[in-house]
N, C-alpha and C. Protein backbone atom coordinates (compact mmCIF):
# COMPACT_ATOMS: atom_id res chain seq x y z
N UNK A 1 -3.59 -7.64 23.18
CA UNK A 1 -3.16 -6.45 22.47
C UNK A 1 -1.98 -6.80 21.58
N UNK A 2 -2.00 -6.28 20.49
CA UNK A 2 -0.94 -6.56 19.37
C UNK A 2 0.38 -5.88 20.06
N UNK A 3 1.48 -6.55 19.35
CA UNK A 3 2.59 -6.17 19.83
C UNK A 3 3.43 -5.45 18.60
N UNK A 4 4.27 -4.25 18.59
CA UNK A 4 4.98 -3.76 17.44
C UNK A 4 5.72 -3.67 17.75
N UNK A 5 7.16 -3.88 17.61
CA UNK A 5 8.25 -3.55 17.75
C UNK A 5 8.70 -2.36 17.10
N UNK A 6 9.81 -1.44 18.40
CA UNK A 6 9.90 -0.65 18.11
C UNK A 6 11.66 -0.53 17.85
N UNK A 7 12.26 0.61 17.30
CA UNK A 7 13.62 0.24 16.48
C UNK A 7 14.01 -1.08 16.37
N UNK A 8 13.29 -1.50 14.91
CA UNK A 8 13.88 -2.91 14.58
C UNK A 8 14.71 -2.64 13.83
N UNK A 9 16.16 -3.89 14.02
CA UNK A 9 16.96 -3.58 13.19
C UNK A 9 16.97 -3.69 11.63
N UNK A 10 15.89 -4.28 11.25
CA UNK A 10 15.37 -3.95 9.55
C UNK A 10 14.67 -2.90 9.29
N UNK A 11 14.92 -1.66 10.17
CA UNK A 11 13.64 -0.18 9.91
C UNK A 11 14.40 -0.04 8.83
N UNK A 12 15.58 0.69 8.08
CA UNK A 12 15.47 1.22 7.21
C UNK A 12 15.24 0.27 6.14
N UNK A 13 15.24 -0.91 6.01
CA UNK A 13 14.91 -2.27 5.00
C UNK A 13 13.71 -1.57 4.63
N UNK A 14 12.61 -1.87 6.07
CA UNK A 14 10.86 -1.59 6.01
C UNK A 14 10.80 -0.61 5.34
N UNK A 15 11.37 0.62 5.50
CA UNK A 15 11.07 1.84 4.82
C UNK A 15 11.24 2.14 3.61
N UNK A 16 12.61 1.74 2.91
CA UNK A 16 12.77 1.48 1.82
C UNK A 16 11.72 0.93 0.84
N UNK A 17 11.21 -0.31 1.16
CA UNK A 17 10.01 -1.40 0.92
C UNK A 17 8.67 -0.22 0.75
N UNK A 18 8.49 0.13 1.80
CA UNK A 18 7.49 1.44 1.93
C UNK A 18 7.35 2.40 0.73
N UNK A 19 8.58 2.85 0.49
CA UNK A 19 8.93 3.86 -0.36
C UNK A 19 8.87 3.26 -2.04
N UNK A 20 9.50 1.60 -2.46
CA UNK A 20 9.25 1.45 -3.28
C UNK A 20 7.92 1.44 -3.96
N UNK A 21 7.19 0.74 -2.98
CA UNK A 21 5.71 0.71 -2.88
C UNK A 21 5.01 1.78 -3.50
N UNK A 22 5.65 3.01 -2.73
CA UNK A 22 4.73 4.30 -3.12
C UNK A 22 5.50 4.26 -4.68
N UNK A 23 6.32 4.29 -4.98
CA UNK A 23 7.05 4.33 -5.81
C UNK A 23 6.51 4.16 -7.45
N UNK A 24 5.94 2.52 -6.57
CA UNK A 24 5.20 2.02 -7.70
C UNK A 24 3.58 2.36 -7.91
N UNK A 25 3.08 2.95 -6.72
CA UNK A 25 1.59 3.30 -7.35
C UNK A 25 1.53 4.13 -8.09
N UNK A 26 2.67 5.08 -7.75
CA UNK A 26 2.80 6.49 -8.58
C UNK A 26 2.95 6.15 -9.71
N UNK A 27 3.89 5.22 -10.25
CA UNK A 27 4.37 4.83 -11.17
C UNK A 27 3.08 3.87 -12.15
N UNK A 28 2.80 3.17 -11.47
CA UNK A 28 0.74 2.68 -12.35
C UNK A 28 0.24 3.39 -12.54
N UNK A 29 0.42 4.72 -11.52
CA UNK A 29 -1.08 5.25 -11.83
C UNK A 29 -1.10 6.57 -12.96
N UNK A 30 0.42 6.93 -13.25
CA UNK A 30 0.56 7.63 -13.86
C UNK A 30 0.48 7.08 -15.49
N UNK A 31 1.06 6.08 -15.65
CA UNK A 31 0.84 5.29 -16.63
C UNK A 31 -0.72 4.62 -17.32
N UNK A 32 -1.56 4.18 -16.22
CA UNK A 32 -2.97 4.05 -15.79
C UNK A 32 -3.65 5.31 -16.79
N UNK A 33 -2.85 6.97 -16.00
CA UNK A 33 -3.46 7.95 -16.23
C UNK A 33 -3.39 8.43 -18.23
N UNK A 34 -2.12 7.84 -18.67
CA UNK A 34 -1.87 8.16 -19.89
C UNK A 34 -2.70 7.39 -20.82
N UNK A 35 -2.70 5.94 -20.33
CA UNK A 35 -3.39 4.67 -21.37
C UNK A 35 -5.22 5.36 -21.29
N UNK A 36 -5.29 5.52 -19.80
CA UNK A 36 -7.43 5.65 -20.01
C UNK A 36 -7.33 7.11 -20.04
N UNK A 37 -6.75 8.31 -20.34
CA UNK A 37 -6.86 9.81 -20.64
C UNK A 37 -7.78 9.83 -21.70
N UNK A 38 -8.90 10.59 -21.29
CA UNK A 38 -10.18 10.50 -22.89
C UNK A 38 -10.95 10.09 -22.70
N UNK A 39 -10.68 8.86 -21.23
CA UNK A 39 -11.85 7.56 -21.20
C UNK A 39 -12.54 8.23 -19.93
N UNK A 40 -13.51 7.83 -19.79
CA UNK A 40 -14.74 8.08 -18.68
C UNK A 40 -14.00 7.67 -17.45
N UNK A 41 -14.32 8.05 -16.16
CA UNK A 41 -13.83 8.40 -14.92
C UNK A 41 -14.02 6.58 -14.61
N UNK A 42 -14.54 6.57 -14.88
CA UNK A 42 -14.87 4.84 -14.37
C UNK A 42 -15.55 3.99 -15.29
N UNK A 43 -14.18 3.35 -16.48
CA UNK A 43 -14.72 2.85 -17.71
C UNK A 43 -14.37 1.31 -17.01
N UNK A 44 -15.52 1.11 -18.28
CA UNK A 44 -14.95 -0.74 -17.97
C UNK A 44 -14.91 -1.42 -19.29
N UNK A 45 -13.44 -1.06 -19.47
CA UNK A 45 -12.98 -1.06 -20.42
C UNK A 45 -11.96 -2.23 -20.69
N UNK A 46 -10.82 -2.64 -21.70
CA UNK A 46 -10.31 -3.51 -21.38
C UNK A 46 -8.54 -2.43 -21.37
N UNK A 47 -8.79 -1.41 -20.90
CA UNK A 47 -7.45 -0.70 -20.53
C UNK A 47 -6.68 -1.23 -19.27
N UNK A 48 -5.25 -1.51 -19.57
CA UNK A 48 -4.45 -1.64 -19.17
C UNK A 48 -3.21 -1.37 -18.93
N UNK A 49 -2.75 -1.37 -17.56
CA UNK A 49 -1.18 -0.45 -17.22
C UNK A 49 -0.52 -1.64 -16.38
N UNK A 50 0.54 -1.75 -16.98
CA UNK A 50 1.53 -2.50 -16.25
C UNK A 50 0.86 -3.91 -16.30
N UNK A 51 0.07 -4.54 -17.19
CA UNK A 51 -0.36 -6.01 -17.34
C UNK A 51 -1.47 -6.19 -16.04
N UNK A 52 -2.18 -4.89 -15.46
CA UNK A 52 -3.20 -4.68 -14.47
C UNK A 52 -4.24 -3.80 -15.18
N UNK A 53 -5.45 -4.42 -14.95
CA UNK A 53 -6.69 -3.37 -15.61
C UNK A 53 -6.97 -2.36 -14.40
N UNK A 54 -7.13 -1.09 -14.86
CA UNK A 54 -7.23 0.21 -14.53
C UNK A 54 -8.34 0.83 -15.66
N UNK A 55 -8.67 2.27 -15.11
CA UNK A 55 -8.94 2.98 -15.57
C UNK A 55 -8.90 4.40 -15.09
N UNK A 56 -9.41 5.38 -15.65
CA UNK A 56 -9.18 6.82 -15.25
C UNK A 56 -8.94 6.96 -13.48
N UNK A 57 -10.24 6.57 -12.89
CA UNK A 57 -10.64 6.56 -11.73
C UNK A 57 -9.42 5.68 -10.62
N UNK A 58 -8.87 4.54 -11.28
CA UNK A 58 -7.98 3.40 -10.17
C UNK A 58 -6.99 4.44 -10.48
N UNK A 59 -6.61 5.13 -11.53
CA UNK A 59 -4.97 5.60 -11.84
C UNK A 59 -4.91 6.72 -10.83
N UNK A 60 -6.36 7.48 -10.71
CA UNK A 60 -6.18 8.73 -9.90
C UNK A 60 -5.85 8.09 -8.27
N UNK A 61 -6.65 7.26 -7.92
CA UNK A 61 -6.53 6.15 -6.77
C UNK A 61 -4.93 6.27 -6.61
N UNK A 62 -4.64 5.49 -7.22
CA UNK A 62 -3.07 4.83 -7.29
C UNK A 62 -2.37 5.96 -7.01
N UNK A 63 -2.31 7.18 -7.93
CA UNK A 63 -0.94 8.32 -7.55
C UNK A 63 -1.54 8.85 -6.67
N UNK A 64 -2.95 8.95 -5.79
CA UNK A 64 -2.89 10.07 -4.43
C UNK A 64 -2.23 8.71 -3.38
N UNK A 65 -2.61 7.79 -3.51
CA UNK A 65 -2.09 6.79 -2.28
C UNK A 65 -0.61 6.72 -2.20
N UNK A 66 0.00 6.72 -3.77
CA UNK A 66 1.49 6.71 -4.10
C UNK A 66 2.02 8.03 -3.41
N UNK A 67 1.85 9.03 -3.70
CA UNK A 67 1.95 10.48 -3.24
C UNK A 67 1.58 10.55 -1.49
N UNK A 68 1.13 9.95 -0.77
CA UNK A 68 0.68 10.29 0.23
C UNK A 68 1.80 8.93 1.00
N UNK A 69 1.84 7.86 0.76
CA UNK A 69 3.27 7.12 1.14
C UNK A 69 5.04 7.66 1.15
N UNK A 70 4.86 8.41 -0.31
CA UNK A 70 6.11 8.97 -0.25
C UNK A 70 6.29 10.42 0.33
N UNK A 71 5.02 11.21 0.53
CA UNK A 71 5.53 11.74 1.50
C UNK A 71 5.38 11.72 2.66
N UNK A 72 5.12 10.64 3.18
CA UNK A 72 4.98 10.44 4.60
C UNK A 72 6.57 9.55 5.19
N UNK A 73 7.20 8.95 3.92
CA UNK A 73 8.33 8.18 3.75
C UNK A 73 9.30 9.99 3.50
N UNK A 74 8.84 11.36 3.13
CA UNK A 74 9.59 11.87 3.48
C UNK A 74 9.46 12.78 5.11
N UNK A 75 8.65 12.56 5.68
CA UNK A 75 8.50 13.56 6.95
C UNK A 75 8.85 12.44 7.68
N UNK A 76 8.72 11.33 7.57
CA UNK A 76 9.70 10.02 8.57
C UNK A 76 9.15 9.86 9.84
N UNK A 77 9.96 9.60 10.94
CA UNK A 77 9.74 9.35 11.89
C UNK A 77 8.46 8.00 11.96
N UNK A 78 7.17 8.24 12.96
CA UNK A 78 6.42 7.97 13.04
C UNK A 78 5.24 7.93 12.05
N UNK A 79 5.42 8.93 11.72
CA UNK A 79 4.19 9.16 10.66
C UNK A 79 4.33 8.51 9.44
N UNK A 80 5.57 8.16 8.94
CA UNK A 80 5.88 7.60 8.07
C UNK A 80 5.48 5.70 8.14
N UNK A 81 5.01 5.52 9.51
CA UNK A 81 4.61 3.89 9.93
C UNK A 81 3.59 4.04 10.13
N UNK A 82 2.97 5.25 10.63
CA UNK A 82 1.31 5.09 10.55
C UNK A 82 0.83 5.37 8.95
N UNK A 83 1.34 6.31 8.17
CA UNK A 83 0.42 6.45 6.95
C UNK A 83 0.81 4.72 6.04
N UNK A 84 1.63 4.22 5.91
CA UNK A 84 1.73 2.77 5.87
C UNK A 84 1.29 1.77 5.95
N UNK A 85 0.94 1.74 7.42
CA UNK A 85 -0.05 1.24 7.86
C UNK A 85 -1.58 1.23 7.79
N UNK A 86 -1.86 2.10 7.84
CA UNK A 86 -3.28 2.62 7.17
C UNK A 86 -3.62 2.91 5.53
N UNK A 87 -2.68 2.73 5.20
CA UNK A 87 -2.40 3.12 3.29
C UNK A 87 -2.64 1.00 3.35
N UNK A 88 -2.13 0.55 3.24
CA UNK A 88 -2.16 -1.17 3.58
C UNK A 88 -3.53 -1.68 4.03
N UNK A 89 -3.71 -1.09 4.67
CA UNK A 89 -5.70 -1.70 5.84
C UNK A 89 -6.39 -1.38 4.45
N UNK A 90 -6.49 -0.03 3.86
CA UNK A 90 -7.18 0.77 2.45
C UNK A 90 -6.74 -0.15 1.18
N UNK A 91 -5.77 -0.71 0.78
CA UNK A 91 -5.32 -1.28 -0.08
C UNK A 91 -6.14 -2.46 -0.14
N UNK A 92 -5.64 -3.32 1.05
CA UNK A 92 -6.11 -4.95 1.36
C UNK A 92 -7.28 -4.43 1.12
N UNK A 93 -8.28 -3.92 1.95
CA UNK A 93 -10.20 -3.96 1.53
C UNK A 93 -10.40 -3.40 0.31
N UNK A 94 -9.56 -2.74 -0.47
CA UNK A 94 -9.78 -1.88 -1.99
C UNK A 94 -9.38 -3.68 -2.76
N UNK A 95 -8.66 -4.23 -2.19
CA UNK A 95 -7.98 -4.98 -3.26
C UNK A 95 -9.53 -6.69 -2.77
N UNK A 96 -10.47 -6.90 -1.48
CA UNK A 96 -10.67 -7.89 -1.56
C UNK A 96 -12.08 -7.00 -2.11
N UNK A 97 -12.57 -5.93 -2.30
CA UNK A 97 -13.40 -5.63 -2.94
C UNK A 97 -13.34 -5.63 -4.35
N UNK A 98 -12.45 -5.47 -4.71
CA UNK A 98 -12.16 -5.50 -6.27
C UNK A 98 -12.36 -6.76 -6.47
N UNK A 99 -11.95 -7.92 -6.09
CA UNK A 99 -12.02 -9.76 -5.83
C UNK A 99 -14.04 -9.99 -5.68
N UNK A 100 -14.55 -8.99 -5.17
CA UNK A 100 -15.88 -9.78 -4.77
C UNK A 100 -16.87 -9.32 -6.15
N UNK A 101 -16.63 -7.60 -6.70
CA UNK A 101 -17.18 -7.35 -7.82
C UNK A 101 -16.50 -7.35 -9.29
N UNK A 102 -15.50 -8.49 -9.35
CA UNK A 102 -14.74 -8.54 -10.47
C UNK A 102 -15.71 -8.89 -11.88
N UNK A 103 -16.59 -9.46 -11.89
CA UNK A 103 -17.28 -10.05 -12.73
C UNK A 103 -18.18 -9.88 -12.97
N UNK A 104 -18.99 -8.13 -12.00
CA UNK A 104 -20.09 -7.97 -12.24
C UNK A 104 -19.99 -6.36 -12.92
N UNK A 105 -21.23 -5.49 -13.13
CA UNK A 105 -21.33 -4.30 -13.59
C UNK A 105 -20.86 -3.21 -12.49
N UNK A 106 -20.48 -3.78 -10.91
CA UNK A 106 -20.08 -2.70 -10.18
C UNK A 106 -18.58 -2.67 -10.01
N UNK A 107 -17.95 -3.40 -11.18
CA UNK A 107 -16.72 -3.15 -10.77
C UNK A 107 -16.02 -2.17 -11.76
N UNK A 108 -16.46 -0.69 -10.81
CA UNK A 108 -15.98 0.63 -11.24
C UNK A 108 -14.62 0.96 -11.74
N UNK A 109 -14.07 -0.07 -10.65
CA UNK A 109 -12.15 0.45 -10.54
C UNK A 109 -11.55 -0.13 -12.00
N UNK A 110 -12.42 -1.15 -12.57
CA UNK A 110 -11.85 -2.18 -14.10
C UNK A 110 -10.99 -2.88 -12.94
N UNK A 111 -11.06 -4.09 -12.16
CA UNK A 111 -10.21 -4.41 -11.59
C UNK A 111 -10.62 -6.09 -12.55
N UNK A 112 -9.38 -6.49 -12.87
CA UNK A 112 -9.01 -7.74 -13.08
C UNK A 112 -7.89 -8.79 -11.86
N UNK A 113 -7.89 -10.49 -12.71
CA UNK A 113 -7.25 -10.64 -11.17
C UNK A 113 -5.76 -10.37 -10.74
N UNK A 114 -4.93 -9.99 -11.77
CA UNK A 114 -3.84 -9.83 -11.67
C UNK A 114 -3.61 -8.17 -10.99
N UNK A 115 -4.53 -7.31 -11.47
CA UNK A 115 -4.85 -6.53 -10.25
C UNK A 115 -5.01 -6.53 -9.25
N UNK A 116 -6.19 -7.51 -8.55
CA UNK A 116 -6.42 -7.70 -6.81
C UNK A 116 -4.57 -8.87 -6.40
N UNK A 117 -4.49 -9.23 -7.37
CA UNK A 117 -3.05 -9.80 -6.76
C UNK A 117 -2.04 -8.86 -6.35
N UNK A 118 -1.53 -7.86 -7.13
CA UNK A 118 -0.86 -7.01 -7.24
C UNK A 118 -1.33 -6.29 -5.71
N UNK A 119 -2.22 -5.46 -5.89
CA UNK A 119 -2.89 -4.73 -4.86
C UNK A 119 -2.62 -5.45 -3.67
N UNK A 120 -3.38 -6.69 -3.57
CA UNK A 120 -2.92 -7.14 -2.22
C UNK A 120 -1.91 -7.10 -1.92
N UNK A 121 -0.65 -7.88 -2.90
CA UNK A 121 0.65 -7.88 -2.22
C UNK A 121 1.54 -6.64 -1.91
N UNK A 122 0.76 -5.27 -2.68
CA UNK A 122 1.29 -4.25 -2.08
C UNK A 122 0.68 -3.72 -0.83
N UNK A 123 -0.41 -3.87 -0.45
CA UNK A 123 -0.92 -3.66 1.08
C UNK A 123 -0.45 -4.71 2.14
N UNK A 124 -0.21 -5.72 1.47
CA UNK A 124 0.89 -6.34 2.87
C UNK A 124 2.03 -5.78 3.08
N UNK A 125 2.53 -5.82 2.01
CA UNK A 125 4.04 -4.75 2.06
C UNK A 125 4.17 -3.48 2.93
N UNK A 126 3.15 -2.67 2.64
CA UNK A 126 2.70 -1.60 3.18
C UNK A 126 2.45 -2.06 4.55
N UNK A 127 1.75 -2.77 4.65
CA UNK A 127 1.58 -3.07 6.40
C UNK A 127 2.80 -3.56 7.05
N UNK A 128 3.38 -4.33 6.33
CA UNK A 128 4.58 -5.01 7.55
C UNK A 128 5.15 -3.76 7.57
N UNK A 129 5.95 -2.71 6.84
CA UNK A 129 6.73 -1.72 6.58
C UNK A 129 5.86 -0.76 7.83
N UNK A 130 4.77 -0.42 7.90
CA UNK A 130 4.02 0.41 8.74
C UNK A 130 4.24 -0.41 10.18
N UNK A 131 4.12 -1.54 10.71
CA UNK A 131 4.07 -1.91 11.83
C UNK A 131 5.54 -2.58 12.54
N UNK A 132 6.85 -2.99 11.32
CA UNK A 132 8.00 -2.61 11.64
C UNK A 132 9.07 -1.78 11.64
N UNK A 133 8.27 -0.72 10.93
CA UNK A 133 8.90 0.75 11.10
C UNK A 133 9.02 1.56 12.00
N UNK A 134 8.70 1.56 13.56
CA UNK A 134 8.55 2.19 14.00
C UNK A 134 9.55 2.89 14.77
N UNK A 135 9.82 4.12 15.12
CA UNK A 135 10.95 4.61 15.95
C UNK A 135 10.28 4.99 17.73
N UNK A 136 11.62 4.41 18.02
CA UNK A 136 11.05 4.80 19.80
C UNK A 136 12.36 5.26 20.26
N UNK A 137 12.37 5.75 21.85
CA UNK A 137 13.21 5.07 22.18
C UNK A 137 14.12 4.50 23.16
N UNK A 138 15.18 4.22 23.68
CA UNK A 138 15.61 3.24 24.08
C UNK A 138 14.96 2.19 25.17
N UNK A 139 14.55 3.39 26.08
CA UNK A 139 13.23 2.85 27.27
C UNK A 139 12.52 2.10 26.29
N UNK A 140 11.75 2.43 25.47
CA UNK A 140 10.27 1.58 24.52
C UNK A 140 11.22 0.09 23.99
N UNK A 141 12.64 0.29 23.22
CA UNK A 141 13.01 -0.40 22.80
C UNK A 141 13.00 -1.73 23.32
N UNK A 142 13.97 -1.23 24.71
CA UNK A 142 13.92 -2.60 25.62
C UNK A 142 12.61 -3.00 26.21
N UNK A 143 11.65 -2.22 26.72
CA UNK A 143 10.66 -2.54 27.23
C UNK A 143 9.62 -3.92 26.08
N UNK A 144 9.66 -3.14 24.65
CA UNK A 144 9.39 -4.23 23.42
C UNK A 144 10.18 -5.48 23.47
N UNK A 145 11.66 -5.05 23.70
CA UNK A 145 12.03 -6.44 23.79
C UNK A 145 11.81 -7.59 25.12
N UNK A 146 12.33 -7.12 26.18
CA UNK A 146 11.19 -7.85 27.18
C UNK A 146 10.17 -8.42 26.83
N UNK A 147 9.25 -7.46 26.57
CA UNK A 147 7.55 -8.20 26.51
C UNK A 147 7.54 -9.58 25.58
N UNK A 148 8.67 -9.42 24.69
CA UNK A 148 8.48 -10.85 23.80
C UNK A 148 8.39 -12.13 24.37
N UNK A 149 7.82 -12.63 24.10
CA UNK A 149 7.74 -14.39 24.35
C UNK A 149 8.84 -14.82 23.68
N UNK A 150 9.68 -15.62 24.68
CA UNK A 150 10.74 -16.38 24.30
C UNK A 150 10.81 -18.24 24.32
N UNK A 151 10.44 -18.80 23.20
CA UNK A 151 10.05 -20.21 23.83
C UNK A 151 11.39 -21.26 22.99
N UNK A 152 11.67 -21.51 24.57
CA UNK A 152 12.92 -22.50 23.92
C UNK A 152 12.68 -23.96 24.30
């Protein structure tokens, strides 16, 4: 069974990280939304936001995932490490799917590779931030710390 630590002393680091994250999808996808506005829901086109190919369809993508991080980065606690976490699992498979139909007619999203780069490295982000974010407490705390393997 995986192990998460709970009040780590980098939570508000993770969260921060979290928050830029959302920060920035909002921020593509709104931009995303201005450059392909006009264009078909899923062009494959050579439109581009932020030096990443997008179109209508990835930009709408981008600000509900952006929007749904930051406010989960505002109701906090817990929920704020699970939507993270699960916003990250959605990212990584959005981002190695974009990698498998880059070059053919099903790649709806216009994903290029500086896109699936991008993408990925924001669903890792998203994940570490989701799985070292978590709040417990003090019982869970120590009990997490115990369970660690200590090898000297």
């Amino acid at each position: 069974m995986a192990h998460f630590p709970v009040n780590h002393p980098l939570r508000p680091t993770y969260r921060a990280l979290g928050g830029l994250t959302g920060l920035y999808l909002t921020a593509f996808g709104v931009l995303g939304l201005i450059e392909t506005s006009g264009d078909e829901l899923f062009a494959q086109n050579d439109a581009e936001a932020l030096w990443q190919g997008t179109n209508l369809g990835h930009s709408v993508i981008s600000i509900a995932v952006g929007l749904i991080v930051l406010l989960g980065l505002g109701l906090g606690r817990n929920i704020d490490a699970a939507i993270n976490k699960w916003s990250g699992y959605g990212l990584a498979a959005l981002s190695l799917a974009g990698l498998a139909v880059m070059r053919t007619d099903a790649n709806y999203l216009n994903f290029t590779m500086p896109t699936v780069i991008v993408t990925m490295v924001l669903a890792l982000v998203l994940l570490m931030a989701g799985m070292y974010g978590r709040l417990g407490t003090e019982e869970q705390a120590r009990a997490s710390r115990e369970a660690r393997l200590f090898l000297e």
